[in-house]
Structure formats: C-alpha cells, structure tokens
N, C-alpha and C. Protein backbone atom coordinates (compact mmCIF):
# COMPACT_ATOMS: atom_id res chain seq x y z
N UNK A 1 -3.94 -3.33 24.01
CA UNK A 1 -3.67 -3.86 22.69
C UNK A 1 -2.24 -4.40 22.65
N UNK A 2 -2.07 -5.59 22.65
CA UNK A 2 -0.85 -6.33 21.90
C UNK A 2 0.40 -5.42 21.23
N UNK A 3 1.53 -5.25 21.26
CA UNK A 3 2.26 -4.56 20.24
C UNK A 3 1.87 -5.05 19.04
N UNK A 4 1.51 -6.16 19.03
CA UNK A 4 2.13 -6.58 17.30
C UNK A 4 0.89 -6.58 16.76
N UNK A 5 -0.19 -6.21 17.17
CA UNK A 5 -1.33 -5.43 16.66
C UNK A 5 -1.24 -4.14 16.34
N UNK A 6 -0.48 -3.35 17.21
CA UNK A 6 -0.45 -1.88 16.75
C UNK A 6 0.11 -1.77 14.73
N UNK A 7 -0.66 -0.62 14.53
CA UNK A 7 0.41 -0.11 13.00
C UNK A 7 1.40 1.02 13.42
N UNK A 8 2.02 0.55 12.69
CA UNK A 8 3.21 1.72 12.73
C UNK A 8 3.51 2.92 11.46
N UNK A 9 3.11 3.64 11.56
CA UNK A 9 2.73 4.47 10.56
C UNK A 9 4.34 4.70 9.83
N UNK A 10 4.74 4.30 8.40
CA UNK A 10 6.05 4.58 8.11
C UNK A 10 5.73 5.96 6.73
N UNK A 11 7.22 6.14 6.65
CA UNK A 11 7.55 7.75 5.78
C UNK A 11 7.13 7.05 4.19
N UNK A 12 6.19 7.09 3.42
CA UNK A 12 6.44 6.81 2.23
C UNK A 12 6.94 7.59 1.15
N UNK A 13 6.94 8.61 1.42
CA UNK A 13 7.94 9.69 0.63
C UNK A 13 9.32 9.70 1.13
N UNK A 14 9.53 8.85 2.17
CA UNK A 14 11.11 7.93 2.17
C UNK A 14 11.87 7.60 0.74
N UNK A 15 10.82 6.78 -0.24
CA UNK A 15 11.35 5.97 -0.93
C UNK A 15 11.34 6.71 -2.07
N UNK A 16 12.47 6.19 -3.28
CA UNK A 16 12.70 6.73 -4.45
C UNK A 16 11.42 7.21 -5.32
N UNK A 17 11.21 8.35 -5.76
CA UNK A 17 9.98 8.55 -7.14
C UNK A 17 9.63 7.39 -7.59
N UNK A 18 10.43 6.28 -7.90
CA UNK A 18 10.53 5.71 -9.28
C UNK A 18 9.45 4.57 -8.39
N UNK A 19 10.13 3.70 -6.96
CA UNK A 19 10.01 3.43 -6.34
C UNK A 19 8.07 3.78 -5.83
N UNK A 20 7.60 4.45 -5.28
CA UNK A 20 6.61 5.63 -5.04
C UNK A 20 5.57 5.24 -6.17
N UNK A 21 6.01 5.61 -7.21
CA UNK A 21 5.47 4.82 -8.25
C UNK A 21 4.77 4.26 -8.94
N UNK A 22 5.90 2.75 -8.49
CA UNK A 22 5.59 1.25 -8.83
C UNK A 22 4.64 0.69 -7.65
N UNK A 23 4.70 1.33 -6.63
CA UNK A 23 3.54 0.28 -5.82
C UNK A 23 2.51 1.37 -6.12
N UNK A 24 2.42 2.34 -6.23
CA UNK A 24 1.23 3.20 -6.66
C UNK A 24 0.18 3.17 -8.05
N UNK A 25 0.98 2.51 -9.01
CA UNK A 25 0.82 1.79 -9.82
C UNK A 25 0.26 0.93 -10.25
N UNK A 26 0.93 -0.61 -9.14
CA UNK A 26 0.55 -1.93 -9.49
C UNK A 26 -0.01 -2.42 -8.40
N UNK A 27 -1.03 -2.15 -8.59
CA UNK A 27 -2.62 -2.48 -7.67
C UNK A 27 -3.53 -3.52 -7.88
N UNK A 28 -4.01 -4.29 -6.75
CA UNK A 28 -5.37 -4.98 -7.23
C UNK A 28 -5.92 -4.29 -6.31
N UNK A 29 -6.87 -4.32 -6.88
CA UNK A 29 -8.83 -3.76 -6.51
C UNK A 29 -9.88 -4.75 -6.02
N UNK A 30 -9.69 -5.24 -5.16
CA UNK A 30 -10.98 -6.21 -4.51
C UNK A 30 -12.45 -6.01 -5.20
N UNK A 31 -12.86 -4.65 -5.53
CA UNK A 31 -13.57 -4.21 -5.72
C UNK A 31 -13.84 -4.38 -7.04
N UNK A 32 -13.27 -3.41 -7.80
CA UNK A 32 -13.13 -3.50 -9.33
C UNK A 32 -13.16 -4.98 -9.55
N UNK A 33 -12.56 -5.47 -9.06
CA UNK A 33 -11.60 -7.24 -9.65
C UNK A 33 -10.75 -7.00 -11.06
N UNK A 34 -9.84 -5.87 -10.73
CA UNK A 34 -9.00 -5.56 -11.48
C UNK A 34 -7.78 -4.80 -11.28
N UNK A 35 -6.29 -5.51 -11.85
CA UNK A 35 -4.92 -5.00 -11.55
C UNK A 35 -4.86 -3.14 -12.21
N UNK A 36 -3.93 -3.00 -11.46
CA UNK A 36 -3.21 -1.65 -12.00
C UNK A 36 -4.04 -0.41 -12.33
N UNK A 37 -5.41 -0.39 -11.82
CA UNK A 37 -6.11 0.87 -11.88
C UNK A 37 -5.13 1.97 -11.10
N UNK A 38 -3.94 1.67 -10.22
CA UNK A 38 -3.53 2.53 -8.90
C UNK A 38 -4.20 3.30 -8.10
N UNK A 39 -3.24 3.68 -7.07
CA UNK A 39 -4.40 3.79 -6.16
C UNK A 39 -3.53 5.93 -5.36
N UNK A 40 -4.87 6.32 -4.83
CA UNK A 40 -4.04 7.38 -4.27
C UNK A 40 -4.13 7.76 -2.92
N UNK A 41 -4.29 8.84 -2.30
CA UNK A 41 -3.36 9.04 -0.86
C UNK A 41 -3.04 7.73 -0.26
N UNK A 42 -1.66 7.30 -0.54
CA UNK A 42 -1.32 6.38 0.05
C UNK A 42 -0.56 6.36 1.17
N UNK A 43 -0.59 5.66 1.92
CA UNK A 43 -0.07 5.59 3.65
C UNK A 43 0.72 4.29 3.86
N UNK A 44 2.00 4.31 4.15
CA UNK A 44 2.78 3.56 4.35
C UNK A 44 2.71 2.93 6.08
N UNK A 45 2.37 1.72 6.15
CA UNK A 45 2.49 1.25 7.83
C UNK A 45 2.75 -0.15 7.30
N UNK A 46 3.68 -0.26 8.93
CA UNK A 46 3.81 -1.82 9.78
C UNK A 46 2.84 -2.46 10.53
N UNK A 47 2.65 -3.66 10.06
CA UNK A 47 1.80 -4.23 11.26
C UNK A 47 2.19 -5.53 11.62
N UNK A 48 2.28 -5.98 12.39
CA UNK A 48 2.94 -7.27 13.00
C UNK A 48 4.10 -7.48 12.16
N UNK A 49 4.87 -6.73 11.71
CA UNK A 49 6.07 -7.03 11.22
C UNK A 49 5.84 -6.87 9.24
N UNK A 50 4.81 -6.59 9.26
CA UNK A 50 4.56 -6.62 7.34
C UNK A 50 4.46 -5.47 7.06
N UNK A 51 5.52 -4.95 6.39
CA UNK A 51 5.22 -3.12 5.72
C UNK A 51 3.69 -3.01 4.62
N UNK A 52 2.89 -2.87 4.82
CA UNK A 52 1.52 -2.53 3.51
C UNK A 52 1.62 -1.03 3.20
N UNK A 53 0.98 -0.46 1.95
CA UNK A 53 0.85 0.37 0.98
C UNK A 53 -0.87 0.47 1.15
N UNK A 54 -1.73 1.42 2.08
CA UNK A 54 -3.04 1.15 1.60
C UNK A 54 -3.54 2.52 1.16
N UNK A 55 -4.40 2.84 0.24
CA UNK A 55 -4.53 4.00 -0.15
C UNK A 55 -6.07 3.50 -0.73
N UNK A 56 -6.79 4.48 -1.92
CA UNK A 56 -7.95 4.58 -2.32
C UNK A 56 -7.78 4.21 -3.63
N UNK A 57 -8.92 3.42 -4.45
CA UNK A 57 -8.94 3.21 -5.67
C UNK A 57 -8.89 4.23 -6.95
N UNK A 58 -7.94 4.22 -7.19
CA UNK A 58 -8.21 5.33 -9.04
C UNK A 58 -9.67 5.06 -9.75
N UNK A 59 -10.06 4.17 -9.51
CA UNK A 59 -11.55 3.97 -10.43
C UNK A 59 -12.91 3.86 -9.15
N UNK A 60 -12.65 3.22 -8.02
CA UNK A 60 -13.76 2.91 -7.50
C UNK A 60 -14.01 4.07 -6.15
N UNK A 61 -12.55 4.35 -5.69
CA UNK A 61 -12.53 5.23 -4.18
C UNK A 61 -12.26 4.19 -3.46
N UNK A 62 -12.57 3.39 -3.50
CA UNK A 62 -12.57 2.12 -1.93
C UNK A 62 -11.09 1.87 -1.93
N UNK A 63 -10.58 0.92 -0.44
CA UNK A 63 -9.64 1.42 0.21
C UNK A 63 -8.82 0.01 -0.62
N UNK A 64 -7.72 0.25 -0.90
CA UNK A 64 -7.20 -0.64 -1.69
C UNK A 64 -5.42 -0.80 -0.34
N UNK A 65 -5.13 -2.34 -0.32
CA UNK A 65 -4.24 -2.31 0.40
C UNK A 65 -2.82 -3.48 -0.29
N UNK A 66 -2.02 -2.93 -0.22
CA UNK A 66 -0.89 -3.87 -1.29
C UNK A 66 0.15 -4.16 0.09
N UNK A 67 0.27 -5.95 0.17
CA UNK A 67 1.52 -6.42 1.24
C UNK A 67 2.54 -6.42 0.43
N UNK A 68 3.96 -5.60 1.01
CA UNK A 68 5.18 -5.72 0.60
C UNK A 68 5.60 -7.21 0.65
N UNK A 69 6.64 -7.97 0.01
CA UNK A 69 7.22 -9.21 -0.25
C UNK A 69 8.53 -8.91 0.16
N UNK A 70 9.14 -10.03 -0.03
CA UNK A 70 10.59 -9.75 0.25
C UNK A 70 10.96 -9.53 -1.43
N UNK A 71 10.27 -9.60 -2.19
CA UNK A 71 10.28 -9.24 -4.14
C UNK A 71 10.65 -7.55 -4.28
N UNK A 72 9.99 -6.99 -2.94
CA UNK A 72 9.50 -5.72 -3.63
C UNK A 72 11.18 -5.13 -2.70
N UNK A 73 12.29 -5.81 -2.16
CA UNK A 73 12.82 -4.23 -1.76
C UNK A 73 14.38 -4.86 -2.37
C-alpha cells in the first residue's frame, strides 16, 4: 500500500472542548440529507495529507465523515 493511502490515526481529545465540539456538532448526514444532527464516537485521522472527523450519526447510526479546511484551524 502506497503511504499516502495509509490513515493515520490522530489524538482528537488533543483539541480544545470547545473545539471537540464544534466539529461534533456541525455535521452533514449523507443519509439523513441533513446538517447538524452530530455525530458520535468520533475518530480523528490523516489521509493523503487531509485531517477528517468520521464518527456515527446522532439520528441514523451510519458513518458520517467531516474534511477539515484550512477554515476550520
């Protein structure tokens, strides 16, 4: 496998409460087809260089995944 295929599993309890949060928070749902249900056990990884947030839906269970921006740090 390629490096820049691998994930890199990062600390998300690294980041501030407040921080923790806001991406836990402000979610879309593929599923639902709806923002901000949030989402829970969330898992912080790298993959080819893009930090994502993917965790489970608050309303549906299904796997919900949020790409960091250069907005979000």
């Amino acid at each position: 496998m390629d490096k820049n295929e691998e994930k890199i599993v990062r600390d998300f309890s690294a980041r501030s409460k407040d921080d923790q949060q806001a991406f836990i928070d402000n979610t879309w749902c593929d599923t639902c087809q709806k923002e901000n249900l949030g989402l829970h056990t969330p898992i912080e990884y790298e993959h080819a260089g893009v930090i994502y947030i993917e965790g489970k839906c608050n309303c549906c269970d299904k796997t919900v995944v949020t790409e960091f921006t250069e907005e979000d740090f």
